[in-house]
N, C-alpha and C. Protein backbone atom coordinates (compact mmCIF):
# COMPACT_ATOMS: atom_id res chain seq x y z
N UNK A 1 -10.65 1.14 -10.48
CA UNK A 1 -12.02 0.90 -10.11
C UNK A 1 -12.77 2.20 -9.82
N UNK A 2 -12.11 3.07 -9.08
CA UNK A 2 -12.59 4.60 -8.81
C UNK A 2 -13.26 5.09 -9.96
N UNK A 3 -11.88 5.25 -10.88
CA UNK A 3 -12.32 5.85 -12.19
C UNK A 3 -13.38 5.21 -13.27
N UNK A 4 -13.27 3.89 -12.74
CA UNK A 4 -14.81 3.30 -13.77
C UNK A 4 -15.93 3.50 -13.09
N UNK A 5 -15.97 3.39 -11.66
CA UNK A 5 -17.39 3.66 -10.96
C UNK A 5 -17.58 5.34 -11.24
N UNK A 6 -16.75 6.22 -11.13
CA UNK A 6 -17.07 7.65 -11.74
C UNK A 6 -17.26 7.85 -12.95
N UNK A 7 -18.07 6.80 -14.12
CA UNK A 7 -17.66 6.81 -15.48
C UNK A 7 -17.39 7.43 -16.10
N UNK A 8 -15.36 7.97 -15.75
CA UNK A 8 -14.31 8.54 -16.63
C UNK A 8 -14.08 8.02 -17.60
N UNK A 9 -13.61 7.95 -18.74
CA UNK A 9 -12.59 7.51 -19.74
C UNK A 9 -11.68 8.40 -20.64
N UNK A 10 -11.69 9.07 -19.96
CA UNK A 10 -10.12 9.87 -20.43
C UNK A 10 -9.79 10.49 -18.99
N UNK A 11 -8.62 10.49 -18.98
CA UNK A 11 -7.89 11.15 -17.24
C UNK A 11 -6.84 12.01 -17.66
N UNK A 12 -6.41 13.27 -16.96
CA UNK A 12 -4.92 13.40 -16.93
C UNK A 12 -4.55 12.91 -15.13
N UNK A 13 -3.00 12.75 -15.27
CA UNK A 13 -2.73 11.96 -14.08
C UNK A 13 -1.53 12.89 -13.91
N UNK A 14 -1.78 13.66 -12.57
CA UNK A 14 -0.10 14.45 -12.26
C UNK A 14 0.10 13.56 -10.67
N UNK A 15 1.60 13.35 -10.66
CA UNK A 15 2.42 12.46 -9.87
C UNK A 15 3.42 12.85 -9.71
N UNK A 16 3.48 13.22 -7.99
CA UNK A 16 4.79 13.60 -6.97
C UNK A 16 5.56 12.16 -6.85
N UNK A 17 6.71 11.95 -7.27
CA UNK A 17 7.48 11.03 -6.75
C UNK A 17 7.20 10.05 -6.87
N UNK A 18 6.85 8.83 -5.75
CA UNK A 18 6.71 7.21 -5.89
C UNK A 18 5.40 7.15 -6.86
N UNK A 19 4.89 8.34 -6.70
CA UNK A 19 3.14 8.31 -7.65
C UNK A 19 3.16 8.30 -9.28
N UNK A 20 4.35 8.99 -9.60
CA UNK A 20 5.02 8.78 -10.82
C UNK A 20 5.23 6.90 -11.89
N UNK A 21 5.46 6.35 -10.70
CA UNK A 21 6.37 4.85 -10.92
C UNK A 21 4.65 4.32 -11.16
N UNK A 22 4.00 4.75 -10.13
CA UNK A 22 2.47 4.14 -10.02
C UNK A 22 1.16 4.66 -11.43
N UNK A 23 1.65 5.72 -11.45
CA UNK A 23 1.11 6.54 -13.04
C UNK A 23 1.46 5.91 -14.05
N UNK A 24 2.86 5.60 -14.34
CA UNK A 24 3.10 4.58 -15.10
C UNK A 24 2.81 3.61 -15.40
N UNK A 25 2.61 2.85 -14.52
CA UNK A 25 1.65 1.42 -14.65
C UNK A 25 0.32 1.41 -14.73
N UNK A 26 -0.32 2.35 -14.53
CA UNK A 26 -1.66 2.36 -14.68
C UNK A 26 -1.71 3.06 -16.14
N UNK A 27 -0.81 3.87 -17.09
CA UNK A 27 -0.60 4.25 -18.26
C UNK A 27 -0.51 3.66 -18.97
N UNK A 28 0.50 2.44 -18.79
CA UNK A 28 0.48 1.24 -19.44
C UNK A 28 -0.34 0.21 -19.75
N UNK A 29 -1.11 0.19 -18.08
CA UNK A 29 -2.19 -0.73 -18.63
C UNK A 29 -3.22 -0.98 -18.95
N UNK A 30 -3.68 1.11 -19.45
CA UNK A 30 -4.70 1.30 -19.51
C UNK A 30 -4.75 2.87 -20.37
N UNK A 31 -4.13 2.20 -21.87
CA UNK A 31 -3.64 3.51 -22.64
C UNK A 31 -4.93 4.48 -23.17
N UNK A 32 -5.75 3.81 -22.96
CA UNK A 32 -7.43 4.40 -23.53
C UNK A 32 -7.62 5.35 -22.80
N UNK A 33 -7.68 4.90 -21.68
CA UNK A 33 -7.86 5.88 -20.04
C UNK A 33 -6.99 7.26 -19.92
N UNK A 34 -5.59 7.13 -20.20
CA UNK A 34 -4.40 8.66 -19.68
C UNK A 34 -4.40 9.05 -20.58
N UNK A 35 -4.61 10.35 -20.80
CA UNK A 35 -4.67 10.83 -21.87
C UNK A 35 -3.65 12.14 -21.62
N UNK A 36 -2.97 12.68 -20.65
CA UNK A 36 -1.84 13.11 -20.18
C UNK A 36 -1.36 12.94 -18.82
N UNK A 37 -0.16 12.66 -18.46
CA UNK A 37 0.54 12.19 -17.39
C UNK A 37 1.13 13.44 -17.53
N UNK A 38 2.01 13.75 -15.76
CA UNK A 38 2.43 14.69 -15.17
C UNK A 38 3.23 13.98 -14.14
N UNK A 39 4.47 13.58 -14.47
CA UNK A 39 5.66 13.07 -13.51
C UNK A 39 6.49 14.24 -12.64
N UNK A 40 6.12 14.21 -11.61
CA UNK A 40 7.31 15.46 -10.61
C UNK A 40 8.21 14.49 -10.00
N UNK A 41 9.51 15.09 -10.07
CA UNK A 41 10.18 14.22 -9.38
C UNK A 41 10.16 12.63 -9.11
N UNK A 42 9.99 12.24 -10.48
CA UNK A 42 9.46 10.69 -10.58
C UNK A 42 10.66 10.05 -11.43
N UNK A 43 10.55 8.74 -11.23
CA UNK A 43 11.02 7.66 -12.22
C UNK A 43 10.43 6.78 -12.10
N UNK A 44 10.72 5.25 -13.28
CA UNK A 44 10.79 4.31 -13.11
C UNK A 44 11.63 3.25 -12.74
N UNK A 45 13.13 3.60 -12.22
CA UNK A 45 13.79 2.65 -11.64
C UNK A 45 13.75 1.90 -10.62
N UNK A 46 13.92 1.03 -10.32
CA UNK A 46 14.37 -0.19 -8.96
C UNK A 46 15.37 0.96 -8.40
N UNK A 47 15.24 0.61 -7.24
CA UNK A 47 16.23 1.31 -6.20
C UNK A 47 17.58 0.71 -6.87
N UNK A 48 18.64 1.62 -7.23
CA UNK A 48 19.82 1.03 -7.64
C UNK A 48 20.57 -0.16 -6.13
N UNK A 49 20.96 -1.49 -6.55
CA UNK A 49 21.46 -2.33 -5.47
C UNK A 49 22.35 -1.81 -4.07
N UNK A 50 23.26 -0.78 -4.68
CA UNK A 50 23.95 -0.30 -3.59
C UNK A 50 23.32 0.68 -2.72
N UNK A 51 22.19 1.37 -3.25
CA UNK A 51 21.23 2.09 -2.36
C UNK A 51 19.97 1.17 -1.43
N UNK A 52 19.36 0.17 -2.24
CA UNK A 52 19.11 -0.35 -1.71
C UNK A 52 19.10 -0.93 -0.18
N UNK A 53 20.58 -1.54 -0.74
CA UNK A 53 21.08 -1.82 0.58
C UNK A 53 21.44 -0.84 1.57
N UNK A 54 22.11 -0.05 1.05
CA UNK A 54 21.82 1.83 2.20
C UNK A 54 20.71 2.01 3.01
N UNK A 55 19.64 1.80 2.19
CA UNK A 55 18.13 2.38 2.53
C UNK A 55 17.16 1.22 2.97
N UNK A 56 17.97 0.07 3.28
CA UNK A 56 16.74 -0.92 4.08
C UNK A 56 17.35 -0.58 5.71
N UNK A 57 18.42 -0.16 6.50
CA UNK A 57 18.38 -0.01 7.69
C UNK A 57 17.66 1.42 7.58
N UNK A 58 17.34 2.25 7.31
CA UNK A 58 16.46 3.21 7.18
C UNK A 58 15.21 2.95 7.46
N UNK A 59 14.52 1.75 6.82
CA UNK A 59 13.46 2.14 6.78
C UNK A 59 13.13 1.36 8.04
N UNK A 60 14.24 0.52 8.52
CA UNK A 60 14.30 -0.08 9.96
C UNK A 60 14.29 0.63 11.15
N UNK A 61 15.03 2.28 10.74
CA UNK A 61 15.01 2.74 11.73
C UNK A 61 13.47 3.70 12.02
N UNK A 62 13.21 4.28 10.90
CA UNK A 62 11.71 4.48 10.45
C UNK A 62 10.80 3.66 11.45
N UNK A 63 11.01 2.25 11.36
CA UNK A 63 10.04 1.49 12.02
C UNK A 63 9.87 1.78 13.26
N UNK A 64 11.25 2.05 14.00
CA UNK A 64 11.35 2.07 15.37
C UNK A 64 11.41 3.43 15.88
N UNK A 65 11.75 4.74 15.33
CA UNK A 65 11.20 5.79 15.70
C UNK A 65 11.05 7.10 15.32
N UNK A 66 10.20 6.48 14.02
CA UNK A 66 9.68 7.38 13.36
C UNK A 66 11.37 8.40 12.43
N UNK A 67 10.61 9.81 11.99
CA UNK A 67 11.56 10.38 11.51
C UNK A 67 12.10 11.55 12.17
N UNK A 68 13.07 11.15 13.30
CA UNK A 68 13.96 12.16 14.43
C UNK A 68 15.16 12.20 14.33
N UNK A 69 15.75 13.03 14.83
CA UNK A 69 17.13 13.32 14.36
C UNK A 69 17.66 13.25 13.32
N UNK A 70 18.82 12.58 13.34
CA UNK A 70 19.70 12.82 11.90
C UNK A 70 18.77 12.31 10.35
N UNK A 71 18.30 11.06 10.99
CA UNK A 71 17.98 10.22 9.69
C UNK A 71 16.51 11.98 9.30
N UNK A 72 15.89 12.57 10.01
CA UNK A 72 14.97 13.64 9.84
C UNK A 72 15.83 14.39 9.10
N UNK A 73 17.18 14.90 9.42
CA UNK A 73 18.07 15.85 8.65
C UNK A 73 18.33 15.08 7.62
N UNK A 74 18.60 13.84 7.18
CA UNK A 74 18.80 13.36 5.44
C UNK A 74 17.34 12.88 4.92
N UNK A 75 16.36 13.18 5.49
CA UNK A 75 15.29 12.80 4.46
C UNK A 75 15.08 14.33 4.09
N UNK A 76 15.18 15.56 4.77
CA UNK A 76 15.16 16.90 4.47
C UNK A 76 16.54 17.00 3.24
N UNK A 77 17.06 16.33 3.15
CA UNK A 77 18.30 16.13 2.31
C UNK A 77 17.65 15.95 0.81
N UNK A 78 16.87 14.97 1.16
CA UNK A 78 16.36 13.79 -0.08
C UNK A 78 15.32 14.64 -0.79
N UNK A 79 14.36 15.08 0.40
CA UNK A 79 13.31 15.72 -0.71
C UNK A 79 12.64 17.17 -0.75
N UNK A 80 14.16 18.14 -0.17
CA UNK A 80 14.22 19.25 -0.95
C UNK A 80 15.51 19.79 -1.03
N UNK A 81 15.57 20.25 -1.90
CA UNK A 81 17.39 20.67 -3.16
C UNK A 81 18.23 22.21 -2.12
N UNK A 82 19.47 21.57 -1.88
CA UNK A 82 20.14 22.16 -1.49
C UNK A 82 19.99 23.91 -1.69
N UNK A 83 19.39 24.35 -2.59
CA UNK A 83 19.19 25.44 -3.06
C UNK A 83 17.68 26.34 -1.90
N UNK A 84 17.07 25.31 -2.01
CA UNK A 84 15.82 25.72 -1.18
C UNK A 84 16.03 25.58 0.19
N UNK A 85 16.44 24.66 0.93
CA UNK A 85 17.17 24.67 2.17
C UNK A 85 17.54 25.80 2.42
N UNK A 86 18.97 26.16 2.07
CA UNK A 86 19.50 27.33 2.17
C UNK A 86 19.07 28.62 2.12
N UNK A 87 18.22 28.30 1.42
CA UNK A 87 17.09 30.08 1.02
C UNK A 87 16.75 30.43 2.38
N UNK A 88 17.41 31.71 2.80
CA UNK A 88 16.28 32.00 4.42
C UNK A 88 15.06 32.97 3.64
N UNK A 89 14.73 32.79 2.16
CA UNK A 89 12.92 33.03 2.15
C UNK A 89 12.30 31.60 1.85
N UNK A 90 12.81 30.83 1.52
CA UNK A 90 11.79 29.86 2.38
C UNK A 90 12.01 28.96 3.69
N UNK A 91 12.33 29.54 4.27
CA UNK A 91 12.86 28.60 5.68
C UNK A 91 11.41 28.31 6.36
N UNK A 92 10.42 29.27 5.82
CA UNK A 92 9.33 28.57 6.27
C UNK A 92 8.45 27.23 5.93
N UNK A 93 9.08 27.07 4.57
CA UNK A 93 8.68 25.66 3.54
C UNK A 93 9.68 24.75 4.30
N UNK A 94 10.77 24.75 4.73
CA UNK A 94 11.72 23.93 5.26
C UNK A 94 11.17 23.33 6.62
N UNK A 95 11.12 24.52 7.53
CA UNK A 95 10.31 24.26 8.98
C UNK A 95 8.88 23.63 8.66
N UNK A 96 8.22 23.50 8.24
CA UNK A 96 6.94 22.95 7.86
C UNK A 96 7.17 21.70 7.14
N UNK A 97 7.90 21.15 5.89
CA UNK A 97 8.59 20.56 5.77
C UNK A 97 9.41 19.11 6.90
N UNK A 98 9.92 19.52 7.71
CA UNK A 98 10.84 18.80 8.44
C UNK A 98 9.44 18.66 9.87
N UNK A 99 8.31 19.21 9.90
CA UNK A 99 7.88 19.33 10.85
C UNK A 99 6.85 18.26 10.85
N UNK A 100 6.60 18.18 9.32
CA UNK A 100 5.36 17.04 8.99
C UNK A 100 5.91 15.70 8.90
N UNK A 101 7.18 16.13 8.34
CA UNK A 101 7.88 14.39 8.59
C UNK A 101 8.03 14.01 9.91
N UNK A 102 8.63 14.90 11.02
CA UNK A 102 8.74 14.41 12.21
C UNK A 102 7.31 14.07 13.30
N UNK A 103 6.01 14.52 12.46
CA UNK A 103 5.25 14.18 12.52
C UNK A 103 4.65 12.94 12.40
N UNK A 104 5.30 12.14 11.34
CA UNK A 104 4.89 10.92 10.62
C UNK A 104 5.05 9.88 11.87
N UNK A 105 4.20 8.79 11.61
CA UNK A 105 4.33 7.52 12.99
C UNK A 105 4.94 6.61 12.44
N UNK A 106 5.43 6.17 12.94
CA UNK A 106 6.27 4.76 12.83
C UNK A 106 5.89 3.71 11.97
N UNK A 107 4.45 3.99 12.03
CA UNK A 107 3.28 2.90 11.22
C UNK A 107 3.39 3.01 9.78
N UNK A 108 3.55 4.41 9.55
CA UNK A 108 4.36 4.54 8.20
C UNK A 108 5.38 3.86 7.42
N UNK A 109 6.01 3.14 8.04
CA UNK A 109 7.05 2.23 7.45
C UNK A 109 6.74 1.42 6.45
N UNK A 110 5.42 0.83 6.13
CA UNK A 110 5.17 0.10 4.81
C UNK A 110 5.65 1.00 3.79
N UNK A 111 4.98 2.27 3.93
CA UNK A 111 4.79 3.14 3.22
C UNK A 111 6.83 3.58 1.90
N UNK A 112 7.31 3.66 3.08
CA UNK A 112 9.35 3.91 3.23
C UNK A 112 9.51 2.17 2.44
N UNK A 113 9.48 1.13 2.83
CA UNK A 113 9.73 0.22 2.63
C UNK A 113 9.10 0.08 0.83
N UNK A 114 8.04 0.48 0.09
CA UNK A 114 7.32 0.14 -1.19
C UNK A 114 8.10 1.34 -2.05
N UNK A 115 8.47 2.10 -0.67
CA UNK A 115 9.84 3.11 -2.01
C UNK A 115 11.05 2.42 -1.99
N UNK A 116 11.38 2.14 -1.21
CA UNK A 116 12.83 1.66 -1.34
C UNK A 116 12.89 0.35 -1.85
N UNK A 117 11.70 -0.26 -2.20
CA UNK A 117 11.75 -1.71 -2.45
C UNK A 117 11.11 -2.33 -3.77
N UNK A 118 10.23 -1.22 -4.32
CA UNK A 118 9.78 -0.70 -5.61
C UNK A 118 10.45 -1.62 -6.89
N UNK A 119 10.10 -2.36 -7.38
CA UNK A 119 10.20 -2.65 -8.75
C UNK A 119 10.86 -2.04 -10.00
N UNK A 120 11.27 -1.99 -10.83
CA UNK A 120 11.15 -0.93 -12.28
C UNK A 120 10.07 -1.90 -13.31
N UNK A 121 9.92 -0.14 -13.33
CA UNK A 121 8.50 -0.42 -14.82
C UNK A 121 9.28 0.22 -15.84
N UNK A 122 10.95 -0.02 -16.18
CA UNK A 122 11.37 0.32 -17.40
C UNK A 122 10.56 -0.36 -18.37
N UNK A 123 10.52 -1.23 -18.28
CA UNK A 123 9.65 -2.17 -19.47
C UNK A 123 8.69 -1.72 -19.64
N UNK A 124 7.77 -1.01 -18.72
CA UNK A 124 6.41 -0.41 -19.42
C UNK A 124 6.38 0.94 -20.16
N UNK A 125 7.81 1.46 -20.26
CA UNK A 125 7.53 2.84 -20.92
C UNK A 125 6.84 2.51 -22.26
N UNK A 126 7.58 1.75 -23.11
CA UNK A 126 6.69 1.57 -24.63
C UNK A 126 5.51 1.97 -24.56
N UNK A 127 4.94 1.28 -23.85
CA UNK A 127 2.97 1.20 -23.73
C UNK A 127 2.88 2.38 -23.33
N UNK A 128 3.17 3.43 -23.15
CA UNK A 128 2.74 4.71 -22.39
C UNK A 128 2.45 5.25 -23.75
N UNK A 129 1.33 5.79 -23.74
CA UNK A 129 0.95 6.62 -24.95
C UNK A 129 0.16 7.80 -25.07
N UNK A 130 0.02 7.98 -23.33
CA UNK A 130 0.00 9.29 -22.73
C UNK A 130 0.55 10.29 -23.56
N UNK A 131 0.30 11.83 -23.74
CA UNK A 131 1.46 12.52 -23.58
C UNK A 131 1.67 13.12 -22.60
N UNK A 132 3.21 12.47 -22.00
CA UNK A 132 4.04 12.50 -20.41
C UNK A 132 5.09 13.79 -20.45
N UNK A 133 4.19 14.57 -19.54
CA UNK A 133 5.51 15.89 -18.55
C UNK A 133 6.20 15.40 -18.02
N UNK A 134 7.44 15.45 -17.86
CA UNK A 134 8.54 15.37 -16.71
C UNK A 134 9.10 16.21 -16.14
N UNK A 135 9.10 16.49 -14.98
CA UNK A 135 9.58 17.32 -14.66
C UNK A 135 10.41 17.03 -13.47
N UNK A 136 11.60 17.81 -13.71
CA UNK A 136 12.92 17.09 -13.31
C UNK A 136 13.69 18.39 -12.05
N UNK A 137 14.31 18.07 -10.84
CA UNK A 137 15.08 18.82 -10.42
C UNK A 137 16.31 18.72 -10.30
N UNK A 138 17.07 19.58 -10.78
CA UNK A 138 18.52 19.60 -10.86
C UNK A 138 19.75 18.87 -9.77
N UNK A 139 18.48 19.32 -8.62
CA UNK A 139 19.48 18.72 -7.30
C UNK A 139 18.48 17.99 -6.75
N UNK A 140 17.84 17.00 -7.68
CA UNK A 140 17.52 15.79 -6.67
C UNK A 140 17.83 14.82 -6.47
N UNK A 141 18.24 14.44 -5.29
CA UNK A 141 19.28 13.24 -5.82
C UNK A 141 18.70 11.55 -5.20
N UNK A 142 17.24 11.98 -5.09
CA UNK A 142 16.15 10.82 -5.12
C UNK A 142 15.95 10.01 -6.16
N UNK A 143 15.77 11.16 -7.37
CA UNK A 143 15.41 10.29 -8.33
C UNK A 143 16.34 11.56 -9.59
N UNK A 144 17.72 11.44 -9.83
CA UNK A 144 18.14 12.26 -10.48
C UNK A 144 17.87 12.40 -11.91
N UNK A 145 18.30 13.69 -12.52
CA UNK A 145 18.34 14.02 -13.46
C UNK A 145 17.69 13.12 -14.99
N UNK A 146 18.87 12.11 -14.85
CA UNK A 146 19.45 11.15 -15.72
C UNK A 146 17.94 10.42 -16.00
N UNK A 147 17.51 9.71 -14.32
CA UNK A 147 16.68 8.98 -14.13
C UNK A 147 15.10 9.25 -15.34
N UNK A 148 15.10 10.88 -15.24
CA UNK A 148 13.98 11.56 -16.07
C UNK A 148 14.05 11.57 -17.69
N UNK A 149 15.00 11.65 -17.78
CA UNK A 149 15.44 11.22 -19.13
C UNK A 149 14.94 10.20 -19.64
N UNK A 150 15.49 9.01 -18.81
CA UNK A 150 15.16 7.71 -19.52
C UNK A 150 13.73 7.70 -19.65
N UNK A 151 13.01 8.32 -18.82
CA UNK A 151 11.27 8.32 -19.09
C UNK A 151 10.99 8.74 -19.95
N UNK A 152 11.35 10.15 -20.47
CA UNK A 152 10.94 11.01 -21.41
C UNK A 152 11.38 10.16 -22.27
N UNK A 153 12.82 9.31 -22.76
CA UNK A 153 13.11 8.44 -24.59
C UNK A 153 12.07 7.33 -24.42
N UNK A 154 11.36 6.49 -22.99
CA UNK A 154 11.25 5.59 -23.47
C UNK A 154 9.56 5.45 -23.61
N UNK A 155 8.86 6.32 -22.83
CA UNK A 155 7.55 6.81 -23.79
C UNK A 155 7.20 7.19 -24.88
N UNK A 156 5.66 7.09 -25.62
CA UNK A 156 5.90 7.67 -27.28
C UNK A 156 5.95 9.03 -27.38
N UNK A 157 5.19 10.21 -25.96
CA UNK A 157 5.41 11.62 -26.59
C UNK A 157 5.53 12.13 -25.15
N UNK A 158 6.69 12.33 -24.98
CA UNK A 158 7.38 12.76 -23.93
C UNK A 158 8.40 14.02 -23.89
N UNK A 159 7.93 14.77 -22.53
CA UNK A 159 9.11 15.87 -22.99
C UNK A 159 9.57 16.14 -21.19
N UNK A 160 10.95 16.83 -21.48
CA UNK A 160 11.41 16.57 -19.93
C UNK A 160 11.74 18.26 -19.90
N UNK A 161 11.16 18.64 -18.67
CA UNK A 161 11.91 19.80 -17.97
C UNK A 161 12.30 20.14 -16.93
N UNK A 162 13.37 20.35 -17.04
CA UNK A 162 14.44 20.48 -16.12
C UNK A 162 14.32 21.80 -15.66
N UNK A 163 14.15 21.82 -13.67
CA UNK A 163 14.83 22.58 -13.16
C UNK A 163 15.76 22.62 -12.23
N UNK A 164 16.84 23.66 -12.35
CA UNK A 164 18.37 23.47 -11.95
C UNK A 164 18.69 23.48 -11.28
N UNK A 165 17.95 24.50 -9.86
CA UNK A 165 18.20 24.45 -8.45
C UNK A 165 16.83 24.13 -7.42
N UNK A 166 16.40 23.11 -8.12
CA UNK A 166 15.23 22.47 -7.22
C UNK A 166 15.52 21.05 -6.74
N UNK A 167 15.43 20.42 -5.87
CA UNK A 167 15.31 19.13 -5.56
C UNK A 167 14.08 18.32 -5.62
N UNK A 168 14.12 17.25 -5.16
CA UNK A 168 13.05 16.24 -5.19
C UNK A 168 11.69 17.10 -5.05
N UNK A 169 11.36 17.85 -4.65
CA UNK A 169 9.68 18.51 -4.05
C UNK A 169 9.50 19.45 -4.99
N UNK A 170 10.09 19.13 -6.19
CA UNK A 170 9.77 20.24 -7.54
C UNK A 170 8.50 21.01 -7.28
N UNK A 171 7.20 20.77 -7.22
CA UNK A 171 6.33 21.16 -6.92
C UNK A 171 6.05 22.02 -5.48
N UNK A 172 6.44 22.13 -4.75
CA UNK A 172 6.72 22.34 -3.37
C UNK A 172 7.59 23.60 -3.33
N UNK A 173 8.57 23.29 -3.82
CA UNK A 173 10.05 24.43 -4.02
C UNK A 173 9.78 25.23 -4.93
N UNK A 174 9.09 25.16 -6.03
CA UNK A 174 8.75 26.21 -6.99
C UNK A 174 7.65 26.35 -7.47
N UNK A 175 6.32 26.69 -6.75
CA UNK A 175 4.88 26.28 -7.07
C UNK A 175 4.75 27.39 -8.00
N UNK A 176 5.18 28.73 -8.20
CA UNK A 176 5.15 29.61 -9.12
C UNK A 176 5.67 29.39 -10.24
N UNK A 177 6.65 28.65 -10.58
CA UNK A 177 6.89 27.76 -12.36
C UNK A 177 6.05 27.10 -12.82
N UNK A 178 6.26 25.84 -11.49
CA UNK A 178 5.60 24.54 -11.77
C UNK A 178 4.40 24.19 -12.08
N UNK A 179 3.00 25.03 -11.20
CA UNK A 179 1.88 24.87 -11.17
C UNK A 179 1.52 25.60 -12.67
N UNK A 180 1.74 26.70 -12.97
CA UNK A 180 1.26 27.09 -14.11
C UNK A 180 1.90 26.31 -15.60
N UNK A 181 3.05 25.92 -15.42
CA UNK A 181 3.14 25.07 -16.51
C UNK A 181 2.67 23.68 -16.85
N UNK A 182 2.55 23.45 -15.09
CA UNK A 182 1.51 21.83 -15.22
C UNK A 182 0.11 22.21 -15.70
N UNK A 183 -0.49 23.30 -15.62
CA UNK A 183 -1.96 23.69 -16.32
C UNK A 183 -1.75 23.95 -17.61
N UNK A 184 -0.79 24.59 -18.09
CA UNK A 184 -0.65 24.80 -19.71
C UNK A 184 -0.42 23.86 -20.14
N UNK A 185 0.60 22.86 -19.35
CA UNK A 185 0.52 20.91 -20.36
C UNK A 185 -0.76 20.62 -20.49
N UNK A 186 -1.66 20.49 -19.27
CA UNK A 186 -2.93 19.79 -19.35
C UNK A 186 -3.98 20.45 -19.92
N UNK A 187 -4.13 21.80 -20.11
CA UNK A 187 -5.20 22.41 -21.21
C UNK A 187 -4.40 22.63 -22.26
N UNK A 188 -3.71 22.68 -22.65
CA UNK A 188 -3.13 22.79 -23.95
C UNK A 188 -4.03 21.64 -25.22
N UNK A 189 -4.86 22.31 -26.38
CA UNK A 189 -5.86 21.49 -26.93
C UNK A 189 -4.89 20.47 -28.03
N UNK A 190 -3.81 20.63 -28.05
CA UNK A 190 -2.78 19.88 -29.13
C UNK A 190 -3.14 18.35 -28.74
């Protein structure tokens, strides 16, 4: 609705994570409109069943107090790559990082619950007729490797790039790769 009251009709669409799954469906159902997509750290899968079930007392505990302690140390797990953690040059992306989540309120929990509880739009890759970036981190183990793949075969012009020691916050962990190659996808006149 945004984009018709701003009378757009062509978009590019770049998407961190759950925004990815949501790019998708709006790609699909509105192939006139995307005219390039930009997936970071995205898929389209359903929470696999055995995670699932992992990740609904999570988002229970989420409810009740927020993101402190340990469950704060495995979401710092989830969405940035063992590689960047460890870096003491960015320990300042880490502390800032872990500082905004423990920031987050409790009220947030819809929010935890529509990731972990998320649908798959495998079925909508066909209709994507975007041409879709992926961009993938080596050590994320949110939405891994594999997961990016299947996006990139099952759209019509898709290409996946992989990096090897980034996790989930691809964008975040390596804004000096990432950002300039997400501008050369999207001006690129091909």
């Amino acid at each position: 609705d945004v984009v018709d009251a701003l009378g757009l009709t062509r978009v590019h669409v770049v998407a961190q994570s759950m925004g990815g799954d949501v790019a998708v469906r709006v790609a699909a159902r509105r192939p006139e409109l995307v005219d390039r997509l930009v997936m970071l750290g995205s898929s389209v899968r359903a929470e696999p069943p055995e995670q699932l079930e992992a990740f609904r007392p999570i988002a229970d505990e989420v409810e009740r107090s927020g993101f402190q302690g340990d469950l704060l140390e495995m979401i710092m797990q989830i969405m940035l790559g063992e590689s960047c953690r460890s870096d003491p040059g960015r320990a300042a992306l880490v502390a800032e990082s872990r500082a905004a989540f423990a920031a987050l309120p409790p009220t947030l929990v819809h929010a935890v619950r529509g990731v972990v509880e998320r649908r798959s739009a495998v079925d909508l890759l066909p209709a994507v007729t975007a041409t879709t970036l992926v961009v993938s981190g080596g050590e994320d183990v949110a939405r891994p490797p594999e997961w990016s793949q299947e996006v990139v075969d099952g759209v019509q012009h898709g290409e996946l790039w992989s990096l090897p020691d980034v996790g989930h916050s691809v964008i975040l962990e390596r804004p000096e790769l990432v950002i300039p190659r997400v501008v050369d996808f999207l001006t690129d006149p091909a």
